[in-house]
C-alpha atoms as a PDB file:
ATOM      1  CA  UNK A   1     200.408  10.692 -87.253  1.00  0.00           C
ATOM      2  CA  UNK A   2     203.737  10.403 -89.185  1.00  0.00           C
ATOM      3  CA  UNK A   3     206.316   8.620 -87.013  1.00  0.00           C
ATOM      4  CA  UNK A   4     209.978  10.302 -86.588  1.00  0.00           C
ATOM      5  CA  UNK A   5     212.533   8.051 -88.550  1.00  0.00           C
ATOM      6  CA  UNK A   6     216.371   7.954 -87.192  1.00  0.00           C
ATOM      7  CA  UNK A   7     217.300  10.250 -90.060  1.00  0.00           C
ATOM      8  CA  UNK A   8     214.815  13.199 -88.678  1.00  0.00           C
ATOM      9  CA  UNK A   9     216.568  13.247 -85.587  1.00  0.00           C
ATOM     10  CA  UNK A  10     220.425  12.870 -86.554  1.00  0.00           C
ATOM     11  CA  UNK A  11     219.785  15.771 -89.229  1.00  0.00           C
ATOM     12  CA  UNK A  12     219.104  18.228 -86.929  1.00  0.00           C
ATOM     13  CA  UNK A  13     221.628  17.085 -84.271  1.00  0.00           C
ATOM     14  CA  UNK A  14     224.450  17.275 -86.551  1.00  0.00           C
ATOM     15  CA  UNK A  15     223.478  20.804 -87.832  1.00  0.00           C
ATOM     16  CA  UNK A  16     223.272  21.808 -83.834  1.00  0.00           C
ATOM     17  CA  UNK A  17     226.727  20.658 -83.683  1.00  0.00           C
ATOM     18  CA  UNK A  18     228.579  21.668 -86.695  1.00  0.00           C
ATOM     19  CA  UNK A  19     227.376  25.209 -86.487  1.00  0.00           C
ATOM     20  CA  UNK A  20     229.950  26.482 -84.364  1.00  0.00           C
ATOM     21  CA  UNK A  21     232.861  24.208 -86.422  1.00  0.00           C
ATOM     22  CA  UNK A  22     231.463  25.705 -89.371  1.00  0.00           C
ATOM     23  CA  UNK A  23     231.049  29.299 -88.088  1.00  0.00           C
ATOM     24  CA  UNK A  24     234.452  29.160 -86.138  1.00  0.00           C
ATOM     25  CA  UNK A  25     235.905  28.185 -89.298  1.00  0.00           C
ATOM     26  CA  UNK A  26     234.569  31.036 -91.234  1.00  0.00           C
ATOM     27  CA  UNK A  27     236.005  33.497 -88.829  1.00  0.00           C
ATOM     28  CA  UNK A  28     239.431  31.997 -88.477  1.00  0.00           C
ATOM     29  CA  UNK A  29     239.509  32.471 -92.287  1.00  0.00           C
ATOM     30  CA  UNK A  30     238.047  35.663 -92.215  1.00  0.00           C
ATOM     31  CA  UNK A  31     240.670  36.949 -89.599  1.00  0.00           C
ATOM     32  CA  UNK A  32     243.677  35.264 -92.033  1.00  0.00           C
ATOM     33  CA  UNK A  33     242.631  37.222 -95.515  1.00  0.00           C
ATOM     34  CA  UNK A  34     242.423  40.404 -92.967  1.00  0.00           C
ATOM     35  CA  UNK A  35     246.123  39.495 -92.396  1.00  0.00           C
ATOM     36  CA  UNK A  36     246.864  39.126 -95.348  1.00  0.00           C
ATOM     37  CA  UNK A  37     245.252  41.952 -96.655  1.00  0.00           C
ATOM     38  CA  UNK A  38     247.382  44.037 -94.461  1.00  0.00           C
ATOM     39  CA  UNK A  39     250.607  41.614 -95.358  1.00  0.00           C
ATOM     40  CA  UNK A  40     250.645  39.500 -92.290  1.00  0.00           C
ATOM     41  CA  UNK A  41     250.971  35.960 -92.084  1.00  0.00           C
ATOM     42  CA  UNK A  42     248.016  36.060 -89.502  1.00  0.00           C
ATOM     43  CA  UNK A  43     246.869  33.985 -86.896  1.00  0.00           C
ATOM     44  CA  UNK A  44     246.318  30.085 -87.536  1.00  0.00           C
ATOM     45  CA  UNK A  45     242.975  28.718 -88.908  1.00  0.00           C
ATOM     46  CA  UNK A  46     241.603  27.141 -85.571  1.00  0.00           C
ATOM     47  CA  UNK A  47     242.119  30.318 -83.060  1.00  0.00           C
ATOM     48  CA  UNK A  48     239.087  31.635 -82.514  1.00  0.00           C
ATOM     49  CA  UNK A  49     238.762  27.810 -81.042  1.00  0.00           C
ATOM     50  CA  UNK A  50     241.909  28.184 -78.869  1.00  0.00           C
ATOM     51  CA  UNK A  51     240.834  32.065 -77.650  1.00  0.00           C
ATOM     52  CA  UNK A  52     237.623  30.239 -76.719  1.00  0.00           C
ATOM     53  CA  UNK A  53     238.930  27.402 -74.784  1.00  0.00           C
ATOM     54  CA  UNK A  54     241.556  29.741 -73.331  1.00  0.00           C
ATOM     55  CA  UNK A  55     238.791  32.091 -71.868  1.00  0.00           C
ATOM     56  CA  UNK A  56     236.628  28.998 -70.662  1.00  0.00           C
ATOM     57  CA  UNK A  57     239.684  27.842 -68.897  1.00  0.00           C
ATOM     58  CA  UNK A  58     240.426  31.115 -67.274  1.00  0.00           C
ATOM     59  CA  UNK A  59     236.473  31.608 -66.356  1.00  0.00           C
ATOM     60  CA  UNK A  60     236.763  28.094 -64.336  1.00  0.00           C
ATOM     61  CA  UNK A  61     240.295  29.227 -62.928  1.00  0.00           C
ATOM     62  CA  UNK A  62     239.135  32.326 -61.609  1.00  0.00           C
ATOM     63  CA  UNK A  63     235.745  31.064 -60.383  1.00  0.00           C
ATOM     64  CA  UNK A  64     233.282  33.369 -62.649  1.00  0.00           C
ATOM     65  CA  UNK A  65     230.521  31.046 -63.512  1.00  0.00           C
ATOM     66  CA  UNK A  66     229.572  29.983 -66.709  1.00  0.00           C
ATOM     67  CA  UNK A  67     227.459  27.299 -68.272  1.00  0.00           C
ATOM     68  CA  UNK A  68     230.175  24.610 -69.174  1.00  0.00           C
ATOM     69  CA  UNK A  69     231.950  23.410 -72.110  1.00  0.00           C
ATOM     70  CA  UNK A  70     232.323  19.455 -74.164  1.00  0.00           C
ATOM     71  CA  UNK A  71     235.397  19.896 -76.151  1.00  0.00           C
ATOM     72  CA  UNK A  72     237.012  17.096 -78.609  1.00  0.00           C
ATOM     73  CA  UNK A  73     239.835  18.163 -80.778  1.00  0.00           C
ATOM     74  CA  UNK A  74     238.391  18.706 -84.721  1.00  0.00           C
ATOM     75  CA  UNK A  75     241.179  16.581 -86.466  1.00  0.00           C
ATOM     76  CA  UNK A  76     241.485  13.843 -84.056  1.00  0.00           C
ATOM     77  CA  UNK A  77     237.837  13.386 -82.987  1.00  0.00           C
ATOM     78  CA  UNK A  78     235.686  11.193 -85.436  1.00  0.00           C
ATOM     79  CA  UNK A  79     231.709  12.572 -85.196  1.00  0.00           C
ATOM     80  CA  UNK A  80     230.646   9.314 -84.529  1.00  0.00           C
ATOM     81  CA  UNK A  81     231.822   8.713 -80.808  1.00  0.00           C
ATOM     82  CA  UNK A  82     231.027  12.368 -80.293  1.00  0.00           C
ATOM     83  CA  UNK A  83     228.037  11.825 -80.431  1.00  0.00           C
ATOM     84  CA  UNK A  84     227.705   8.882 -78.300  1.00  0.00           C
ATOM     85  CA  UNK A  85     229.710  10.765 -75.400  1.00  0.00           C
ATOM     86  CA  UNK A  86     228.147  14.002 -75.768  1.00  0.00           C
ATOM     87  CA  UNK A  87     224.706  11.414 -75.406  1.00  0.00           C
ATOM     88  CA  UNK A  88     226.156   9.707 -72.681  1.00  0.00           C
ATOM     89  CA  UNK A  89     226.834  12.935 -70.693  1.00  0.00           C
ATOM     90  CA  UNK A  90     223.777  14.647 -71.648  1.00  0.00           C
ATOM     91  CA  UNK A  91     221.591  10.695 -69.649  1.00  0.00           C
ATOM     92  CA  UNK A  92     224.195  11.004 -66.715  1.00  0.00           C
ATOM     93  CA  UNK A  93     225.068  14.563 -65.945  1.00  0.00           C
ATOM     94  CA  UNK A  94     222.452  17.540 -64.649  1.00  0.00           C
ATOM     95  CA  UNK A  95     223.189  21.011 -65.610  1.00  0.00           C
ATOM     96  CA  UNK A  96     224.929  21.885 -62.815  1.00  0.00           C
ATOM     97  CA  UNK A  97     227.616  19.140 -63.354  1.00  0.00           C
ATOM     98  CA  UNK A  98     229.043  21.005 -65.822  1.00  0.00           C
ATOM     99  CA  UNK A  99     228.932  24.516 -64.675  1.00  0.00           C
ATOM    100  CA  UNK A 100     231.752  25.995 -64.560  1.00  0.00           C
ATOM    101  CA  UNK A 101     233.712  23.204 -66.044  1.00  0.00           C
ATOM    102  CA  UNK A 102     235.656  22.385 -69.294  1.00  0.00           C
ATOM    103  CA  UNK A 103     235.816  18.741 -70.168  1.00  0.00           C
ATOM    104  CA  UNK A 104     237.945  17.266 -72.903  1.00  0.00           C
ATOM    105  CA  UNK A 105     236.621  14.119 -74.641  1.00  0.00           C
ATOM    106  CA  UNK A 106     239.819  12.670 -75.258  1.00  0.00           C
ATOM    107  CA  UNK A 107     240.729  10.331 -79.044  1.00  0.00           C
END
């Protein structure tokens, strides 16, 4: 039986987490050539990050549940520590700590 080296696990971690950087990125890009297309400046690169945050935030204001978010801002957060908070909450917290919550990991 082959054992798991550090590199099999941080691989797949990292992918888990950059998918929605990556993806959010491609539509914030996507929505600034349709701008442009139609001569508009457009919104800025990181909004489909601030709609998402701003309907989290209104979800936990007006009570309608929802599973939780872990956010870190993308150009002053280095992966690194991330990863050992988003660790750190996923040993101390349940599940239902974080419903209905939005926590900033602050850098």
């Amino acid at each position: 039986m082959k054992r798991k080296s550090m590199n099999d696990l941080i691989v797949p971690l990292v992918m888990i987490l950059l998918a929605p950087l990556i993806g959010g990125l491609v539509y914030g890009f996507e929505r600034i050539i349709k701008a442009r297309m139609q001569r508009r400046l457009g919104p800025p690169l990181w909004q489909p990050f601030y709609d998402f945050l701003k309907l989290a935030a209104q979800r936990m204001v007006e009570g309608t549940r929802f599973s939780g978010v872990v956010y870190a801002h993308q150009l002053q957060a280095p992966i690194r520590p991330c990863i050992d908070d988003l660790e750190l909450i996923a040993t101390l917290l349940e599940v239902a700590d974080l419903a209905n919550r939005v926590e900033f990991i602050p850098y």
